[in-house]
N, C-alpha and C. Protein backbone atom coordinates (compact mmCIF):
# COMPACT_ATOMS: atom_id res chain seq x y z
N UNK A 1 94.04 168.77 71.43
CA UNK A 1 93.43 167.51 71.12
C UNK A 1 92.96 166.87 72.43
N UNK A 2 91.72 166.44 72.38
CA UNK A 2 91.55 165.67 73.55
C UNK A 2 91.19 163.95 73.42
N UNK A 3 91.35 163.77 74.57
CA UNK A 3 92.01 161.97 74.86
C UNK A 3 90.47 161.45 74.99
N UNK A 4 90.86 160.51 74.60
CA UNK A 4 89.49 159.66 74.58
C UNK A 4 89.20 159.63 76.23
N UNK A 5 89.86 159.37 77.03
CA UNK A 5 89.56 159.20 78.71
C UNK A 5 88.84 160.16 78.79
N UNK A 6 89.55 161.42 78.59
CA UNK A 6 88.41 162.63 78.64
C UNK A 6 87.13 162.93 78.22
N UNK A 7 87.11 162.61 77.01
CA UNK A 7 85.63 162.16 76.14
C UNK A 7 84.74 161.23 77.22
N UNK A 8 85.17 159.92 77.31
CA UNK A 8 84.41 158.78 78.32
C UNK A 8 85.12 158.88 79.40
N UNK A 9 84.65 159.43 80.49
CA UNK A 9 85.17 159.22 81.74
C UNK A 9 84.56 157.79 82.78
N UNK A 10 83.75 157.50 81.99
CA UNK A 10 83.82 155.68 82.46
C UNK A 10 84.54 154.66 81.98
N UNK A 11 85.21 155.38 81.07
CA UNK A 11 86.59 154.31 80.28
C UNK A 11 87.75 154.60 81.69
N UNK A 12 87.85 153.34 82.95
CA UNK A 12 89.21 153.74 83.40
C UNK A 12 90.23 152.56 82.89
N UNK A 13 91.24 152.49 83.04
CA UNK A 13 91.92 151.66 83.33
C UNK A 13 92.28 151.08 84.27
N UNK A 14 92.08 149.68 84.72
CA UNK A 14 92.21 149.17 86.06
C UNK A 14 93.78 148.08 85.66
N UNK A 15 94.22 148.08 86.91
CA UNK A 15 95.12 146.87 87.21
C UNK A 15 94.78 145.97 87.40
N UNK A 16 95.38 144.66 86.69
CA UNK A 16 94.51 143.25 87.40
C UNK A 16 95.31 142.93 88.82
N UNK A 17 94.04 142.19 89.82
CA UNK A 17 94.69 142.16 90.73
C UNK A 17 94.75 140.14 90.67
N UNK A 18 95.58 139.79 91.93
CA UNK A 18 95.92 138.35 92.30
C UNK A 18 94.64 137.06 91.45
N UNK A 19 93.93 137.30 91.54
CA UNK A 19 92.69 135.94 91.14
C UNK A 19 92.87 136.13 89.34
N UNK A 20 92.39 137.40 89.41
CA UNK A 20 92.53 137.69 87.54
C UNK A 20 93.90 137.41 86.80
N UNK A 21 94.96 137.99 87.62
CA UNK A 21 96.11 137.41 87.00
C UNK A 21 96.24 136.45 86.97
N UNK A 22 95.96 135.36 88.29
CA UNK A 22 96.38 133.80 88.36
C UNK A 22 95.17 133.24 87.01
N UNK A 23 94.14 133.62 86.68
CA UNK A 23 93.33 133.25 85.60
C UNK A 23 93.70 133.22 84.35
N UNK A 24 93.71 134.65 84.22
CA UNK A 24 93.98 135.43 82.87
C UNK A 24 95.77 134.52 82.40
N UNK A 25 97.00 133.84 83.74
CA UNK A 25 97.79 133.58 83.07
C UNK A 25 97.30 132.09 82.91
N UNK A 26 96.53 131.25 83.68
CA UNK A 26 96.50 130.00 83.41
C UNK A 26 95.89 129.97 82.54
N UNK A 27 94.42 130.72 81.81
CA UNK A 27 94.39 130.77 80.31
C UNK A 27 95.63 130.99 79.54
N UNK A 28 96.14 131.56 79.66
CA UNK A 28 97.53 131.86 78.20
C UNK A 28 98.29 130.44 78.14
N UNK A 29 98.77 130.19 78.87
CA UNK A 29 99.42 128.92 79.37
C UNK A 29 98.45 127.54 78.49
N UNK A 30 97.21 127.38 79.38
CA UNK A 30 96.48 126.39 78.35
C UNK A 30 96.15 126.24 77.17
N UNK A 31 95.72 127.90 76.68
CA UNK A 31 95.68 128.27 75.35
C UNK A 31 96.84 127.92 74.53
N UNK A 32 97.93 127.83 74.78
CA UNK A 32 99.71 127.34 74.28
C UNK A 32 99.39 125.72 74.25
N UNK A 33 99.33 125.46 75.17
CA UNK A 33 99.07 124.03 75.47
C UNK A 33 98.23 123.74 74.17
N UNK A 34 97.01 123.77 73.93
CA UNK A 34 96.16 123.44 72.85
C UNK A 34 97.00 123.64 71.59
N UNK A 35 97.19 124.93 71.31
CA UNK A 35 97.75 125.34 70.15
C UNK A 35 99.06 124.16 69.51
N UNK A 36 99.90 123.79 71.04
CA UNK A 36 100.68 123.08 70.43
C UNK A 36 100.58 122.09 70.25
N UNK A 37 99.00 121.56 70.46
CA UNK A 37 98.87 120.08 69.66
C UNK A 37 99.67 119.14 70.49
N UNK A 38 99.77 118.10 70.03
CA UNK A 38 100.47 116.80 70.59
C UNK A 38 101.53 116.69 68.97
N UNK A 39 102.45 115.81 69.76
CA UNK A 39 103.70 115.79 69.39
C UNK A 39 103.65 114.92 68.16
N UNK A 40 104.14 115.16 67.00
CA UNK A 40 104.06 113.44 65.98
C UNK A 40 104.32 112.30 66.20
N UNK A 41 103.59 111.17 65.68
CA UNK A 41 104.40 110.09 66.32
C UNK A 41 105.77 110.13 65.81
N UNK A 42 106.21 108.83 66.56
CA UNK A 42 107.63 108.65 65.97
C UNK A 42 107.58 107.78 64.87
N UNK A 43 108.43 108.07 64.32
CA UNK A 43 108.39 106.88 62.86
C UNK A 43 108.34 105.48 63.14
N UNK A 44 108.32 104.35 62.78
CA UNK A 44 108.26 103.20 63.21
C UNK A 44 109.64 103.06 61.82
N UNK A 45 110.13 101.72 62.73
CA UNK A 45 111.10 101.56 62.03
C UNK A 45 111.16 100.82 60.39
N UNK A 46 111.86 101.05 59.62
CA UNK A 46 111.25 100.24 58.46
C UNK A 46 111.38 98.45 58.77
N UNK A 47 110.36 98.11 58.54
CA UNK A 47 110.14 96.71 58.57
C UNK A 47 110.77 95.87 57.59
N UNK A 48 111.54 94.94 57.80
CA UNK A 48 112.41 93.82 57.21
C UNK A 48 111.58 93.12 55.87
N UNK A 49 111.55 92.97 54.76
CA UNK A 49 111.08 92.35 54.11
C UNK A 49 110.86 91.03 54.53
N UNK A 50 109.31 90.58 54.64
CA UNK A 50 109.13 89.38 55.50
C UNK A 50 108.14 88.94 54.07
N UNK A 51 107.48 87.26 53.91
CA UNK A 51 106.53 86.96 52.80
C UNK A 51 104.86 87.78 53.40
N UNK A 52 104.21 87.89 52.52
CA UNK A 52 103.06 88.67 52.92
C UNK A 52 102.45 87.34 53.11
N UNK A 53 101.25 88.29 53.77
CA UNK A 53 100.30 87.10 54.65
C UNK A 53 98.90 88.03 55.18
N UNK A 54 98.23 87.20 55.35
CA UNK A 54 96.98 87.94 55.70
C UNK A 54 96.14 87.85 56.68
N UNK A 55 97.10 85.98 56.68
CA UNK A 55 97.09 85.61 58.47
C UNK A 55 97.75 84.70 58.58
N UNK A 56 97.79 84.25 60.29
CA UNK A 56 98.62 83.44 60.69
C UNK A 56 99.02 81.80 59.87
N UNK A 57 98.15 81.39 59.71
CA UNK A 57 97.98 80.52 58.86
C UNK A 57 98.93 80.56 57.57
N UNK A 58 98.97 81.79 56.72
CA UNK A 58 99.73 81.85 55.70
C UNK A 58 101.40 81.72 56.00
N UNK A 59 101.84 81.86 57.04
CA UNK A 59 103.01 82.22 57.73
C UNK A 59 103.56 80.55 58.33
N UNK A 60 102.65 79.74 58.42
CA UNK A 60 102.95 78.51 59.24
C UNK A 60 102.46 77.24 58.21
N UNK A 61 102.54 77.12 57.15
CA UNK A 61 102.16 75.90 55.94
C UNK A 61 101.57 74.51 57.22
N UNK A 62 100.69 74.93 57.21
CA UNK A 62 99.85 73.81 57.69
C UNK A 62 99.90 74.23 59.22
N UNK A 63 100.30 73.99 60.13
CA UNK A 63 101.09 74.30 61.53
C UNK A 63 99.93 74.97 62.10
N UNK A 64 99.29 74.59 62.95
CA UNK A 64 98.05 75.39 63.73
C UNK A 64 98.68 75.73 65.39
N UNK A 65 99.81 74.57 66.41
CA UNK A 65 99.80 74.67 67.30
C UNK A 65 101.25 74.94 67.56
N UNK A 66 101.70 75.36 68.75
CA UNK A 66 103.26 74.96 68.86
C UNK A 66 104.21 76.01 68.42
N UNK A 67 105.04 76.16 68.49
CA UNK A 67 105.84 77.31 67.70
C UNK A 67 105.65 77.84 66.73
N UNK A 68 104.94 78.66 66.50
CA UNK A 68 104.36 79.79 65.29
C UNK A 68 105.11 80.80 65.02
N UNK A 69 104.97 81.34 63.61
CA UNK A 69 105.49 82.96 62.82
C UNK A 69 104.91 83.41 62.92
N UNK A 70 104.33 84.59 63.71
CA UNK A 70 103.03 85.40 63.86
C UNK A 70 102.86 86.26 62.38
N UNK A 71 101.89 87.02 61.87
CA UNK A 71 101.65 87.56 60.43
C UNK A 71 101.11 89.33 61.17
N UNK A 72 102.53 89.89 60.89
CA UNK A 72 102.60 91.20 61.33
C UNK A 72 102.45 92.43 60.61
N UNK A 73 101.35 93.01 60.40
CA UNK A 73 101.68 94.37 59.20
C UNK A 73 101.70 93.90 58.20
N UNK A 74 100.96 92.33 57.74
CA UNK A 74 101.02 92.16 56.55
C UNK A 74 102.32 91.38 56.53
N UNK A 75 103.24 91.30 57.21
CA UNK A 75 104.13 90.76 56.74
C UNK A 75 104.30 89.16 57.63
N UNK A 76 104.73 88.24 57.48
CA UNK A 76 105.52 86.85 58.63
C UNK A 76 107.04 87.67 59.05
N UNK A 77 106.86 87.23 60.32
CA UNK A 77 107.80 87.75 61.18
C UNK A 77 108.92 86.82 60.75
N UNK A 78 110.22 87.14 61.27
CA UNK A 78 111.59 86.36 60.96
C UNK A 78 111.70 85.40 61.24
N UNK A 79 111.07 84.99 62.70
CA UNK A 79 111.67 84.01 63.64
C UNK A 79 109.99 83.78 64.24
N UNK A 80 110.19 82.27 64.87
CA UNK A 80 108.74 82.12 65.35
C UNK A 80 108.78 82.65 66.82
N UNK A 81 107.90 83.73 67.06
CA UNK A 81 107.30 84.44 67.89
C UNK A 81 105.94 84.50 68.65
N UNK A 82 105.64 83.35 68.85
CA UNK A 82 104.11 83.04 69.28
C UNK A 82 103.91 81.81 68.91
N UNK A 83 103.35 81.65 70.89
CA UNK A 83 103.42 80.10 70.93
C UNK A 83 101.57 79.83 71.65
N UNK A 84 101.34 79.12 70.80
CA UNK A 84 100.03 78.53 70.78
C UNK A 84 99.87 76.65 71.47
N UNK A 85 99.48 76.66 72.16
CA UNK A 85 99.31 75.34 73.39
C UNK A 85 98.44 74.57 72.17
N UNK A 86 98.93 73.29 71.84
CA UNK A 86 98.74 71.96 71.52
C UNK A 86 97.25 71.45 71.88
N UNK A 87 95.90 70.93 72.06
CA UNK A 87 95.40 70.43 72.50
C UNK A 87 95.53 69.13 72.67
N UNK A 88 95.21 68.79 74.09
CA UNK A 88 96.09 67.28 74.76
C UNK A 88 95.57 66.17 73.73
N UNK A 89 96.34 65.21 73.61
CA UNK A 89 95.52 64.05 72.61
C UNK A 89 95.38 63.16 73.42
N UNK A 90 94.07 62.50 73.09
CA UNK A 90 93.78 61.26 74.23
C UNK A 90 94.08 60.07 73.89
């Protein structure tokens, strides 16, 4: 039986040398990199049953300045969290 080398004697086999290897591995390496995508987020934590709202306004019954409930995810936060400056009265 004869070997294919023998058949094509321009088929050789070469060794890779220093540049091709440092290539050929930083492709494999990046190629991994891609493949593995980015990581999932992390879950967010479940959110506290707060009254819905759609904005700030809904969260503060009248209240425009001064210690505010900010309207988060749809929801009013627990505690007032955002503070909005008064305009001076003359």
């Amino acid at each position: 039986m004869t070997s294919v080398r023998a058949m094509n004697p321009s088929m050789r086999t070469e060794r890779m040398s220093g540049p091709k290897v440092a290539r050929s591995f930083l492709a494999v390496v990046l190629g991994a990199l891609i493949l593995a995508g980015c990581p999932a987020d992390p879950e967010d934590p479940p959110r506290p049953d707060g009254t819905a709202c759609e904005s700030i306004a809904d969260c503060n019954a009248g209240q425009t300045c001064g210690r505010l409930v900010a309207c988060v995810d749809q929801r009013c936060e627990d505690a007032q969290s955002l503070e909005i400056a008064c305009p001076a009265r003359r």
